[in-house]
PDB file of N, CA and C in Angstrom:
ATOM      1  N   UNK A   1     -93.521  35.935   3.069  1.00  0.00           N
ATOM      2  CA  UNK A   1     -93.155  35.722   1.690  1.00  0.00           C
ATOM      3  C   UNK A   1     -92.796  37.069   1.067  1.00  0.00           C
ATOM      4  N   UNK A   2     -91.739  36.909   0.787  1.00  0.00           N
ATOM      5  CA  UNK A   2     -91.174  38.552  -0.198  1.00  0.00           C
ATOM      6  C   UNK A   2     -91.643  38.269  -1.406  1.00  0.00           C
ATOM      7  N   UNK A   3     -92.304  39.717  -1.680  1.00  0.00           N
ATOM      8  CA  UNK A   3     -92.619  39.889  -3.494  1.00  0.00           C
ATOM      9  C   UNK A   3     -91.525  40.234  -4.210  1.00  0.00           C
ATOM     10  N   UNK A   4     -91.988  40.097  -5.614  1.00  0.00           N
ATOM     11  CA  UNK A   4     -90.855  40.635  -6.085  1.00  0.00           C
ATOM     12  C   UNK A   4     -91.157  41.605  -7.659  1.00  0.00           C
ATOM     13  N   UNK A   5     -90.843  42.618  -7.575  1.00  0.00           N
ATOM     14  CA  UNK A   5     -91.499  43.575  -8.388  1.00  0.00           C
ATOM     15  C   UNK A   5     -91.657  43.116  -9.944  1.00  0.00           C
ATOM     16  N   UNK A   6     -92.549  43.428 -10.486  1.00  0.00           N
ATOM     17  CA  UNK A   6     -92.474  42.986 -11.740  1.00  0.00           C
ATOM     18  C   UNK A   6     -91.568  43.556 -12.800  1.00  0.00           C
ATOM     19  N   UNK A   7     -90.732  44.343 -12.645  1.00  0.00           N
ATOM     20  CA  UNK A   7     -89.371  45.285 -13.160  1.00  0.00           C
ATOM     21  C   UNK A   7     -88.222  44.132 -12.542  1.00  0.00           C
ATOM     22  N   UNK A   8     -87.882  43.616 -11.614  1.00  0.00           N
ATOM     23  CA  UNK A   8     -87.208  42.689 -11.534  1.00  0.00           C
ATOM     24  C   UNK A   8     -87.316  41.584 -12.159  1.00  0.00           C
ATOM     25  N   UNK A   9     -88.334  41.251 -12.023  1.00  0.00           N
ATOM     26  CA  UNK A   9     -88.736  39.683 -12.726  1.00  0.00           C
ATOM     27  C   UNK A   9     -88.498  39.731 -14.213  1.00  0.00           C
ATOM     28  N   UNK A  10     -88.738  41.230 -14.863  1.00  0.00           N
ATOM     29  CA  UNK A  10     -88.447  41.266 -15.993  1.00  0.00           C
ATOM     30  C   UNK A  10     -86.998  41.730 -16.562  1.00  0.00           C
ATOM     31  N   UNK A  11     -86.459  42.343 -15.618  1.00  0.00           N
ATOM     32  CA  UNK A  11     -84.885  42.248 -15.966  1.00  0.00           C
ATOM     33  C   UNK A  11     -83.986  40.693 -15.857  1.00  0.00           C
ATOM     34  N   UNK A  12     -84.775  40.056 -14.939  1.00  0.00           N
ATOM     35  CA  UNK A  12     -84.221  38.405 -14.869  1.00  0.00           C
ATOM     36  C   UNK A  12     -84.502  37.511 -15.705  1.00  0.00           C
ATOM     37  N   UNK A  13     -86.255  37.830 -16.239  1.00  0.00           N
ATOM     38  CA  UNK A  13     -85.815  37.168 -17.843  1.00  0.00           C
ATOM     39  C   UNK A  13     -85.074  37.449 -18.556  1.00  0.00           C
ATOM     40  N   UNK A  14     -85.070  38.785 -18.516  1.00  0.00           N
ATOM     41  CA  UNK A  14     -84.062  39.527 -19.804  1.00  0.00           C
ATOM     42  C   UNK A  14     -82.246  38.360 -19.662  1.00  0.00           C
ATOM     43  N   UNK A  15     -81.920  38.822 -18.602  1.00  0.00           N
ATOM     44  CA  UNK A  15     -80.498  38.162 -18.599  1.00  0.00           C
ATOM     45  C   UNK A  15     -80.674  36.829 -18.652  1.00  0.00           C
ATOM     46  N   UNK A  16     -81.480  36.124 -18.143  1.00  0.00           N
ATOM     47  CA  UNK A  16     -81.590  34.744 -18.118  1.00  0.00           C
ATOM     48  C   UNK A  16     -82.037  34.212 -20.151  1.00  0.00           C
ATOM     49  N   UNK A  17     -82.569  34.391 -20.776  1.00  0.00           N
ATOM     50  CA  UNK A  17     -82.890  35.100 -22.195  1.00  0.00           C
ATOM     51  C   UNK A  17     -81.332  35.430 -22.816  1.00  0.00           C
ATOM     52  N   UNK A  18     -80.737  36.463 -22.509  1.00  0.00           N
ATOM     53  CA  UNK A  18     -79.645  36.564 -22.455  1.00  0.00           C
ATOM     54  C   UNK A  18     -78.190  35.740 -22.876  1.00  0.00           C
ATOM     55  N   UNK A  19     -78.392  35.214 -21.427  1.00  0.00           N
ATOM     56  CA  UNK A  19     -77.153  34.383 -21.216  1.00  0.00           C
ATOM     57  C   UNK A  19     -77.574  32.781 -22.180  1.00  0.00           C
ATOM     58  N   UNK A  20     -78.988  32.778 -22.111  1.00  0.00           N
ATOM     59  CA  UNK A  20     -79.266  31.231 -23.101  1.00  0.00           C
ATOM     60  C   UNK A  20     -78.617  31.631 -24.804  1.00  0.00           C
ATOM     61  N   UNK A  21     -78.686  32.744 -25.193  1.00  0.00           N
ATOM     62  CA  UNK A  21     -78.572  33.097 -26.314  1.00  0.00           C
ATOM     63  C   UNK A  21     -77.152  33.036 -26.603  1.00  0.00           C
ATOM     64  N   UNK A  22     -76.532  33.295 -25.676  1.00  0.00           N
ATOM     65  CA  UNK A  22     -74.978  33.483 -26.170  1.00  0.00           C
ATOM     66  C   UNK A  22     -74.451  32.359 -25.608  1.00  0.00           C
ATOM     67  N   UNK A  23     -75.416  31.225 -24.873  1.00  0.00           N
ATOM     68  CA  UNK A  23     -74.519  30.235 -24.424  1.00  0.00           C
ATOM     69  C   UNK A  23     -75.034  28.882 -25.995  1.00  0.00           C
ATOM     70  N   UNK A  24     -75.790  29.240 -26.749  1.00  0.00           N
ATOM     71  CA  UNK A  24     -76.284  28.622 -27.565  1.00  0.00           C
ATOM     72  C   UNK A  24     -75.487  28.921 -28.820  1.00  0.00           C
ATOM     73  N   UNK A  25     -75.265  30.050 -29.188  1.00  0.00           N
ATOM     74  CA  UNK A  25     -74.513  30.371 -30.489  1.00  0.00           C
ATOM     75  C   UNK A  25     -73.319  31.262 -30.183  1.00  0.00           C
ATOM     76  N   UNK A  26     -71.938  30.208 -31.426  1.00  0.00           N
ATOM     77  CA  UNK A  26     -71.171  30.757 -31.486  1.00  0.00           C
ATOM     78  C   UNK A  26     -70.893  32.138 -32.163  1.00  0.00           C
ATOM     79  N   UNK A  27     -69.948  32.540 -31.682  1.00  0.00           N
ATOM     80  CA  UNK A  27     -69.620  33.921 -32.047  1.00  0.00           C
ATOM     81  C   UNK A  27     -69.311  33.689 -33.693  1.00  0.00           C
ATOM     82  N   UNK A  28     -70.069  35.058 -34.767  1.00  0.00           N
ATOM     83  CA  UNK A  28     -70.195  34.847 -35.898  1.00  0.00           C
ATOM     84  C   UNK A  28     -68.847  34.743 -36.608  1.00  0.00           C
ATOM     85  N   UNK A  29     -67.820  35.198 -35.550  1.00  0.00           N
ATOM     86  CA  UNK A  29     -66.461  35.174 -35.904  1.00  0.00           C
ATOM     87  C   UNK A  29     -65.638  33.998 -36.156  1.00  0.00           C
ATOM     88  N   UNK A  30     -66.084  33.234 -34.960  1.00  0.00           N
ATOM     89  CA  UNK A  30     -65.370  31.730 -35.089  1.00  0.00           C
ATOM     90  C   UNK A  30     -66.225  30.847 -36.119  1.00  0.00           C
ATOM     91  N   UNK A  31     -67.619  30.902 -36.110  1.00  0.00           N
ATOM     92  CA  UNK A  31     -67.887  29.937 -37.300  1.00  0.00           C
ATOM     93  C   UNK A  31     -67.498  30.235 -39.194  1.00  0.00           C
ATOM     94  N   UNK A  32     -67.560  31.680 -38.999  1.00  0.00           N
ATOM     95  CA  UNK A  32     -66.817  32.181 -39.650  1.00  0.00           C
ATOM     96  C   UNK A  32     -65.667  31.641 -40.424  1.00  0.00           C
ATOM     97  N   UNK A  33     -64.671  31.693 -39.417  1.00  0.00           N
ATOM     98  CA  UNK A  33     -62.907  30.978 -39.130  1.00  0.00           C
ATOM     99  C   UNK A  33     -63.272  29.761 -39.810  1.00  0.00           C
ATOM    100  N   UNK A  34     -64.089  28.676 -39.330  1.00  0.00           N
ATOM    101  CA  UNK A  34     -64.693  27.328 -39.124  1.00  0.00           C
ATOM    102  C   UNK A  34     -64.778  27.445 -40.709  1.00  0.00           C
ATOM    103  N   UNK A  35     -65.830  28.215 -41.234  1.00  0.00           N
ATOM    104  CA  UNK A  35     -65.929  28.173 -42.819  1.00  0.00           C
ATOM    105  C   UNK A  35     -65.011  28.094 -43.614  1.00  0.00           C
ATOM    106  N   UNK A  36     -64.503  29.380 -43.551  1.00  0.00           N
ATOM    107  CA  UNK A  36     -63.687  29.606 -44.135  1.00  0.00           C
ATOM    108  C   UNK A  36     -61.926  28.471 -44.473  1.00  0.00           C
ATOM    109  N   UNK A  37     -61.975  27.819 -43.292  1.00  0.00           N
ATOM    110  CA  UNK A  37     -60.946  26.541 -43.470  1.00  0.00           C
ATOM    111  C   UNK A  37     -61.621  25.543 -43.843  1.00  0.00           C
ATOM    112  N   UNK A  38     -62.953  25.115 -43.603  1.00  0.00           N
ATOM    113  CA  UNK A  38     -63.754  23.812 -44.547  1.00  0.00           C
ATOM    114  C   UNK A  38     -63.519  24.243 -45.585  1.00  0.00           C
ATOM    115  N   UNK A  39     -63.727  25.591 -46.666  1.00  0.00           N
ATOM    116  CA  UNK A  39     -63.373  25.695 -47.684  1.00  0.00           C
ATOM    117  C   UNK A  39     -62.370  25.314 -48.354  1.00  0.00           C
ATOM    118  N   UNK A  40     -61.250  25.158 -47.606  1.00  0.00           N
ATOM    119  CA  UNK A  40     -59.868  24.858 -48.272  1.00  0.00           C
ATOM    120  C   UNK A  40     -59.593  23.720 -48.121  1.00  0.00           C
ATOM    121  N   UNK A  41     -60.455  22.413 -47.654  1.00  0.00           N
ATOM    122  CA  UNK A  41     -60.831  21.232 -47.658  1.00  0.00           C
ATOM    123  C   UNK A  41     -60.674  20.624 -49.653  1.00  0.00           C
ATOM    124  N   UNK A  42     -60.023  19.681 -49.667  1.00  0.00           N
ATOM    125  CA  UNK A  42     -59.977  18.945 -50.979  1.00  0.00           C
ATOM    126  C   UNK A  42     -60.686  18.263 -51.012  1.00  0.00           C
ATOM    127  N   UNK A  43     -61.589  17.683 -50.070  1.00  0.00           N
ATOM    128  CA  UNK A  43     -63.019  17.090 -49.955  1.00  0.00           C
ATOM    129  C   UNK A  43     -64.150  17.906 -49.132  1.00  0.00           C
ATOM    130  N   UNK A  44     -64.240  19.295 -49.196  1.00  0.00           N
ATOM    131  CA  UNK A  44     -64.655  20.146 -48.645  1.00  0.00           C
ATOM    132  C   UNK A  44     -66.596  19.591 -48.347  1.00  0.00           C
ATOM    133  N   UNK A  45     -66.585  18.601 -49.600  1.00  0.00           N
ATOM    134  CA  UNK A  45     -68.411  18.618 -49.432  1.00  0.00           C
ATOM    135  C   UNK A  45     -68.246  17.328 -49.028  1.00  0.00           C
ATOM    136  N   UNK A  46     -67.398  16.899 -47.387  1.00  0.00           N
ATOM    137  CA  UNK A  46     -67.182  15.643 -47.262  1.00  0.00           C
ATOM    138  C   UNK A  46     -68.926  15.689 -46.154  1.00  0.00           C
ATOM    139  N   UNK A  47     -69.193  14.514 -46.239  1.00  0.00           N
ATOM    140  CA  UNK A  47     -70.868  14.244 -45.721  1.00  0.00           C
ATOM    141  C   UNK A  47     -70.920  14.563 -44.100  1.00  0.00           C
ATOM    142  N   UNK A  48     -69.907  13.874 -43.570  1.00  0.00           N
ATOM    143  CA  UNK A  48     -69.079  14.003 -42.323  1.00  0.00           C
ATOM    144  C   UNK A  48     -69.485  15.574 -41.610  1.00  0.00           C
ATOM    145  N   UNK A  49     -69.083  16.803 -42.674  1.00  0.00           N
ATOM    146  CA  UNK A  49     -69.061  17.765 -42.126  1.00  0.00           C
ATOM    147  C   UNK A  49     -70.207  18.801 -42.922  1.00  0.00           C
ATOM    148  N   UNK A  50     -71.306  18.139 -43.293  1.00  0.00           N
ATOM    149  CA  UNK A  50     -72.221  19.067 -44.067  1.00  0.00           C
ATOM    150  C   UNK A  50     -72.836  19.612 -42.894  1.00  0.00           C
ATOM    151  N   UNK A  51     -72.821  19.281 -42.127  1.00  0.00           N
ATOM    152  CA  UNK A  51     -73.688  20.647 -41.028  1.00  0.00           C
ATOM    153  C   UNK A  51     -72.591  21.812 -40.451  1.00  0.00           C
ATOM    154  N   UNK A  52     -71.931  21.847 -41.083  1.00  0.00           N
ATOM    155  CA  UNK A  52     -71.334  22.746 -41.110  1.00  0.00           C
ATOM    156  C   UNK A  52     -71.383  24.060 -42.079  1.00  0.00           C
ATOM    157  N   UNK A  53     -72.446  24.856 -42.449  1.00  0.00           N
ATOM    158  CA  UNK A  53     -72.372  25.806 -42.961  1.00  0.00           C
ATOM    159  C   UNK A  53     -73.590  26.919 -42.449  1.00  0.00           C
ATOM    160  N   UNK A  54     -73.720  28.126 -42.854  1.00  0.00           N
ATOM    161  CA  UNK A  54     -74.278  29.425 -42.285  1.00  0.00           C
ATOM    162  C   UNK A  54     -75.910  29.142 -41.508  1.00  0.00           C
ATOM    163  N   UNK A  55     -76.543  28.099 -42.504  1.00  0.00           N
ATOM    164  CA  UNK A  55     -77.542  27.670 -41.779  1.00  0.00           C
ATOM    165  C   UNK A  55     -77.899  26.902 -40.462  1.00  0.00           C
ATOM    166  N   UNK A  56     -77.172  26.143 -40.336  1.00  0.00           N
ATOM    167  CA  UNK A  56     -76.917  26.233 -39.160  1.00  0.00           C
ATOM    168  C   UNK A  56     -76.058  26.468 -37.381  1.00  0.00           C
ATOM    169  N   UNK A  57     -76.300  26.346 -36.913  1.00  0.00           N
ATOM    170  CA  UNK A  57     -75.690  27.161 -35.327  1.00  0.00           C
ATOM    171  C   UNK A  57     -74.499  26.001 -35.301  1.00  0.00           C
ATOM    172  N   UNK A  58     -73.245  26.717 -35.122  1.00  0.00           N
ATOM    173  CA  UNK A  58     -71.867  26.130 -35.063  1.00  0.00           C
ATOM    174  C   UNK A  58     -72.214  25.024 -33.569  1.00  0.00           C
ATOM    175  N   UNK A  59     -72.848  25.847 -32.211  1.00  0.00           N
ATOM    176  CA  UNK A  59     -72.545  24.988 -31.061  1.00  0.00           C
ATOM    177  C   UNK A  59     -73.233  24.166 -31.129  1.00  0.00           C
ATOM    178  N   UNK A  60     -74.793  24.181 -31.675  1.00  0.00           N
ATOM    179  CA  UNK A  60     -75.409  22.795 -31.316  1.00  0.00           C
ATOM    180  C   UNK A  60     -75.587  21.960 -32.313  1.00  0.00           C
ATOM    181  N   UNK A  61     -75.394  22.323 -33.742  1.00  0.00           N
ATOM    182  CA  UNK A  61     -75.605  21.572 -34.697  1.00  0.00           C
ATOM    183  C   UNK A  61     -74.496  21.021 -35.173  1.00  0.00           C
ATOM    184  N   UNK A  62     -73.319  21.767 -35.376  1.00  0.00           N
ATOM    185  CA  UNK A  62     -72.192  21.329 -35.963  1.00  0.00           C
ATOM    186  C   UNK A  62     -71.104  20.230 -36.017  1.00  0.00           C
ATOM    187  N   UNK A  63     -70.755  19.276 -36.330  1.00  0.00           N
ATOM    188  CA  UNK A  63     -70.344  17.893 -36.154  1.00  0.00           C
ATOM    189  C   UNK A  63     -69.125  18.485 -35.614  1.00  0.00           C
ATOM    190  N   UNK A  64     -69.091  17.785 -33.898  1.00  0.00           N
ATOM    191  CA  UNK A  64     -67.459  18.346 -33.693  1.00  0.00           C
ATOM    192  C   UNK A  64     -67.295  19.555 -33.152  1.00  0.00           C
ATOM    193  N   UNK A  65     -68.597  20.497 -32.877  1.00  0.00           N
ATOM    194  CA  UNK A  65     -67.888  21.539 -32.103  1.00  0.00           C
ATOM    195  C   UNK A  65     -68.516  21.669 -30.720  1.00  0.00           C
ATOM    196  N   UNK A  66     -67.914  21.719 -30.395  1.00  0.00           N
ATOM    197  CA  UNK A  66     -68.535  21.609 -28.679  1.00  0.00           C
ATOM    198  C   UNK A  66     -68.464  23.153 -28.455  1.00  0.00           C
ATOM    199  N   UNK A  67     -68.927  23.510 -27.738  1.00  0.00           N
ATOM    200  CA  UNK A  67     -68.964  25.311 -27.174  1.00  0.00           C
ATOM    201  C   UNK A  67     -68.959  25.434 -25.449  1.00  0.00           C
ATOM    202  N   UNK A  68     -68.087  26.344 -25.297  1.00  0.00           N
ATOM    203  CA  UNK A  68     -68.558  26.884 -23.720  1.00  0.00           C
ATOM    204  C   UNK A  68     -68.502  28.186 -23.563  1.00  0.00           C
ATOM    205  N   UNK A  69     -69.965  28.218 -22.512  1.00  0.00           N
ATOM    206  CA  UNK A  69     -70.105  30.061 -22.678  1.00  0.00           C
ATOM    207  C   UNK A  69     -70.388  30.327 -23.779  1.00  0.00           C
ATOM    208  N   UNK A  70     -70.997  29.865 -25.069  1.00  0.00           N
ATOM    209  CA  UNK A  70     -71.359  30.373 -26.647  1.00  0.00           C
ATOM    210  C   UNK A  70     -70.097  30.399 -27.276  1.00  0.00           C
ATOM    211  N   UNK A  71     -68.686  29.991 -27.257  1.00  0.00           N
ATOM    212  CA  UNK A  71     -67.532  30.136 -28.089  1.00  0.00           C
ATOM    213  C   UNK A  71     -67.213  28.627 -28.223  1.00  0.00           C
ATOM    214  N   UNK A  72     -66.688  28.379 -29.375  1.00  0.00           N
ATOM    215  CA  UNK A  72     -66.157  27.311 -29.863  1.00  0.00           C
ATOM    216  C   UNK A  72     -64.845  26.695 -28.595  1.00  0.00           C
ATOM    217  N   UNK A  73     -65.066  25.782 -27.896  1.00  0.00           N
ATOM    218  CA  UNK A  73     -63.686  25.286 -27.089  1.00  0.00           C
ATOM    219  C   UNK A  73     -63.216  24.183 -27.679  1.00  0.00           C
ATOM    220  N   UNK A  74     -64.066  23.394 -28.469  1.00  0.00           N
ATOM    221  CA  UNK A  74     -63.119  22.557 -28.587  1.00  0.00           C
ATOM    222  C   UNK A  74     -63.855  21.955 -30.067  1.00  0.00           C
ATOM    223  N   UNK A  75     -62.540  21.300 -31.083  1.00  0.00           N
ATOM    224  CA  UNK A  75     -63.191  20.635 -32.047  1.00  0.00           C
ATOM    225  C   UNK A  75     -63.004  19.434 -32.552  1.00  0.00           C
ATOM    226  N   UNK A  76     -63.353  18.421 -32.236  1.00  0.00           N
ATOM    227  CA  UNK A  76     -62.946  17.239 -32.383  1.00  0.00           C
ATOM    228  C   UNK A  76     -63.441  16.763 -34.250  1.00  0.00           C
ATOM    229  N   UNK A  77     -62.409  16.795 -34.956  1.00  0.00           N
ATOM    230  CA  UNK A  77     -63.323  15.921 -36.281  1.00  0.00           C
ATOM    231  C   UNK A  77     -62.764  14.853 -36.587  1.00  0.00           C
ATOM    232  N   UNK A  78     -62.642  13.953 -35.859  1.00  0.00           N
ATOM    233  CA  UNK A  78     -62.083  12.222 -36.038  1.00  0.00           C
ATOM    234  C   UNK A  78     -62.949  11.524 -36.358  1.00  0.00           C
ATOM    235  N   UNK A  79     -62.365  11.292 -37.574  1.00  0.00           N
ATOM    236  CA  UNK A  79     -63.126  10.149 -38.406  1.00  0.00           C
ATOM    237  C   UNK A  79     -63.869  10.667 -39.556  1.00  0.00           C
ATOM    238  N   UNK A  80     -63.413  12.021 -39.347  1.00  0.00           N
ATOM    239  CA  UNK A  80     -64.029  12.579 -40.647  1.00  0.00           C
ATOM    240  C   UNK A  80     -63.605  12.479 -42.104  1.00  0.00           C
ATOM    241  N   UNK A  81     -62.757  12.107 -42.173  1.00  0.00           N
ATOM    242  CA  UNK A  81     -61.816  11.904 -43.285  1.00  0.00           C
ATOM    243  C   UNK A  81     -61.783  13.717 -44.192  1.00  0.00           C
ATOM    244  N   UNK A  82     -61.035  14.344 -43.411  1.00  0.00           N
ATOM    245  CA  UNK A  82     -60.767  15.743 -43.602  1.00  0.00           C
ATOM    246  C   UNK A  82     -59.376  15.772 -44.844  1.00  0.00           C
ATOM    247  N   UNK A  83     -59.353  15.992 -45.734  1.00  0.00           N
ATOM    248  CA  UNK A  83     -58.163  16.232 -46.414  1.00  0.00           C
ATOM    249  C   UNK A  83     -57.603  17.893 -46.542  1.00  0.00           C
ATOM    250  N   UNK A  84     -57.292  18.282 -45.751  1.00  0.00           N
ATOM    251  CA  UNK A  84     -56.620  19.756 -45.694  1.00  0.00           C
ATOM    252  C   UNK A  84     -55.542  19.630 -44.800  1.00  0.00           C
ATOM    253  N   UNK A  85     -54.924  20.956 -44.877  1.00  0.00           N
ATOM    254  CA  UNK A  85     -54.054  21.280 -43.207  1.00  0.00           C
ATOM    255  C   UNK A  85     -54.218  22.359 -42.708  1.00  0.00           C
ATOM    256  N   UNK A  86     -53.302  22.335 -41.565  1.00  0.00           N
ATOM    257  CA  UNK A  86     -53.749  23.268 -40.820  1.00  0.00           C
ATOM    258  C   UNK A  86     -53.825  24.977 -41.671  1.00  0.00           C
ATOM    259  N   UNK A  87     -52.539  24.909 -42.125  1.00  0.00           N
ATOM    260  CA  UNK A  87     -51.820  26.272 -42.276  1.00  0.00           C
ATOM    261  C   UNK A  87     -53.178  27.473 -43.018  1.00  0.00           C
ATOM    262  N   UNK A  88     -53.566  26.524 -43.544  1.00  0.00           N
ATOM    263  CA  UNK A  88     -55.078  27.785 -43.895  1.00  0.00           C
ATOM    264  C   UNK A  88     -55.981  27.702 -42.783  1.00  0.00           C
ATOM    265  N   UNK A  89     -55.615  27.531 -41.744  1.00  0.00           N
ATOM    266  CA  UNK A  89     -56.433  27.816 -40.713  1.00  0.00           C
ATOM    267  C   UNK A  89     -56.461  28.717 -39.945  1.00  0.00           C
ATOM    268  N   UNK A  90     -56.960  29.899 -40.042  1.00  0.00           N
ATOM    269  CA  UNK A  90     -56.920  31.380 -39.438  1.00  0.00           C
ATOM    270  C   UNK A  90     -56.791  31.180 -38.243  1.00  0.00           C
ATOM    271  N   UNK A  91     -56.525  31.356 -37.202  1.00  0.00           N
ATOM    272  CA  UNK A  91     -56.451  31.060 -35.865  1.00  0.00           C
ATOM    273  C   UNK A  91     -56.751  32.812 -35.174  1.00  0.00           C
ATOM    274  N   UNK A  92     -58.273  33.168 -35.591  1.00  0.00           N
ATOM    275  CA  UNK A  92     -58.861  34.472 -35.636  1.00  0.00           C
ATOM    276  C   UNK A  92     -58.689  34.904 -33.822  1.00  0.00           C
ATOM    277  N   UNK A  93     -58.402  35.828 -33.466  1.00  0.00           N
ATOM    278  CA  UNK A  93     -58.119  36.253 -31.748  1.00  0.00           C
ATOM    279  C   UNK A  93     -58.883  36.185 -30.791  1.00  0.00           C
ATOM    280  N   UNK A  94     -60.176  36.147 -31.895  1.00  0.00           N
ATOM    281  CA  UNK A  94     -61.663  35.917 -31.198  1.00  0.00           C
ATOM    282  C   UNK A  94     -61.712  34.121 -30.732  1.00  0.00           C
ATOM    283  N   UNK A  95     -60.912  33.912 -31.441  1.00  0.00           N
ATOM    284  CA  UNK A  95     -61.148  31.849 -31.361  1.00  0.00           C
ATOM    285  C   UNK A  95     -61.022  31.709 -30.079  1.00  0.00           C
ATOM    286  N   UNK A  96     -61.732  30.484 -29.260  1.00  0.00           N
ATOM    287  CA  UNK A  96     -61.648  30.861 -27.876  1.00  0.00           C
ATOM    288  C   UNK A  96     -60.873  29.347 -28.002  1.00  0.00           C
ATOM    289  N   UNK A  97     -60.778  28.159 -29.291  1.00  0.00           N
ATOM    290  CA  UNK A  97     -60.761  27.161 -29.152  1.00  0.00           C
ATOM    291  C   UNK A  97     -59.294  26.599 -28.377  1.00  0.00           C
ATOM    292  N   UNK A  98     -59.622  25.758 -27.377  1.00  0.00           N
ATOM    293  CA  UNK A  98     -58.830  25.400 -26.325  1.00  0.00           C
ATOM    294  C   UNK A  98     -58.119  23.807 -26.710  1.00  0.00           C
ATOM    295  N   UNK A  99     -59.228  23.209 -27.411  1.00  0.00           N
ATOM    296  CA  UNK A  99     -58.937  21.549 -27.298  1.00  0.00           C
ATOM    297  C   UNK A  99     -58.973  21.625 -29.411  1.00  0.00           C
ATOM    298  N   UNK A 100     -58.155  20.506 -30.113  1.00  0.00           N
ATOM    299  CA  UNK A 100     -58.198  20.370 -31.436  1.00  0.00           C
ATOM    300  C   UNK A 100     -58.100  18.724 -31.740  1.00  0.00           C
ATOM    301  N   UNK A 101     -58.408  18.075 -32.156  1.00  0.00           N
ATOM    302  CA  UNK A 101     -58.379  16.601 -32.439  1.00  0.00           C
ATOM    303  C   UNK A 101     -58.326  16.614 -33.504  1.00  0.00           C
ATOM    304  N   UNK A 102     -57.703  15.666 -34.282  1.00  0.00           N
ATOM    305  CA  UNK A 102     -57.573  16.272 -36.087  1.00  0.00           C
ATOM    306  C   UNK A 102     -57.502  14.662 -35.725  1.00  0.00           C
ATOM    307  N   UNK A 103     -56.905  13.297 -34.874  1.00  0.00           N
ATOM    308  CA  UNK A 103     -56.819  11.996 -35.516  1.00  0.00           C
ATOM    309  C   UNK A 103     -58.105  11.224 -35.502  1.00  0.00           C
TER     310      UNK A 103
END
């Protein structure tokens, strides 16, 4: 049976710790983005999308955002009854988002 030093074991929590953290929350940039276009919503305090603001975590709480690797990939809000468009939608460099569903 191989040991394994306790300096290893503790650098493997560390990354394992790590990688949960950034696979859990989006980058402050994209929820950010995310805000900042709910704002320009004409029904912005629609019920649909109230978990959407600073309190809570864009990937696991947020109606509609799915995450991979901790970045926003994809956002589905169908059925939300969203009244905006796109064009105020920053499309920030950091956005990793891949997939968009708006019907």
């Amino acid at each position: 049976m191989m040991m394994v030093s306790s300096k290893t074991f503790s650098s493997l929590q560390f990354f394992t710790l790590l990688y949960l953290f950034t696979v859990t929350f989006a980058s402050t940039d994209e929820a950010t983005a995310l805000l900042k276009w709910k704002a320009t919503f004409k029904n912005q305090n629609n019920f649909v999308l109230a978990s959407w603001t600073p309190s809570f975590n864009a990937c696991t709480d947020w109606y509609g955002v799915i995450c991979f690797n901790g970045r926003v990939n994809t956002l589905n809000i169908t059925d939300s009854s969203v009244i905006g468009t796109l064009y105020a939608f920053r499309f920030h460099p950091s956005l990793f988002l891949k997939i968009l569903i708006l019907a």
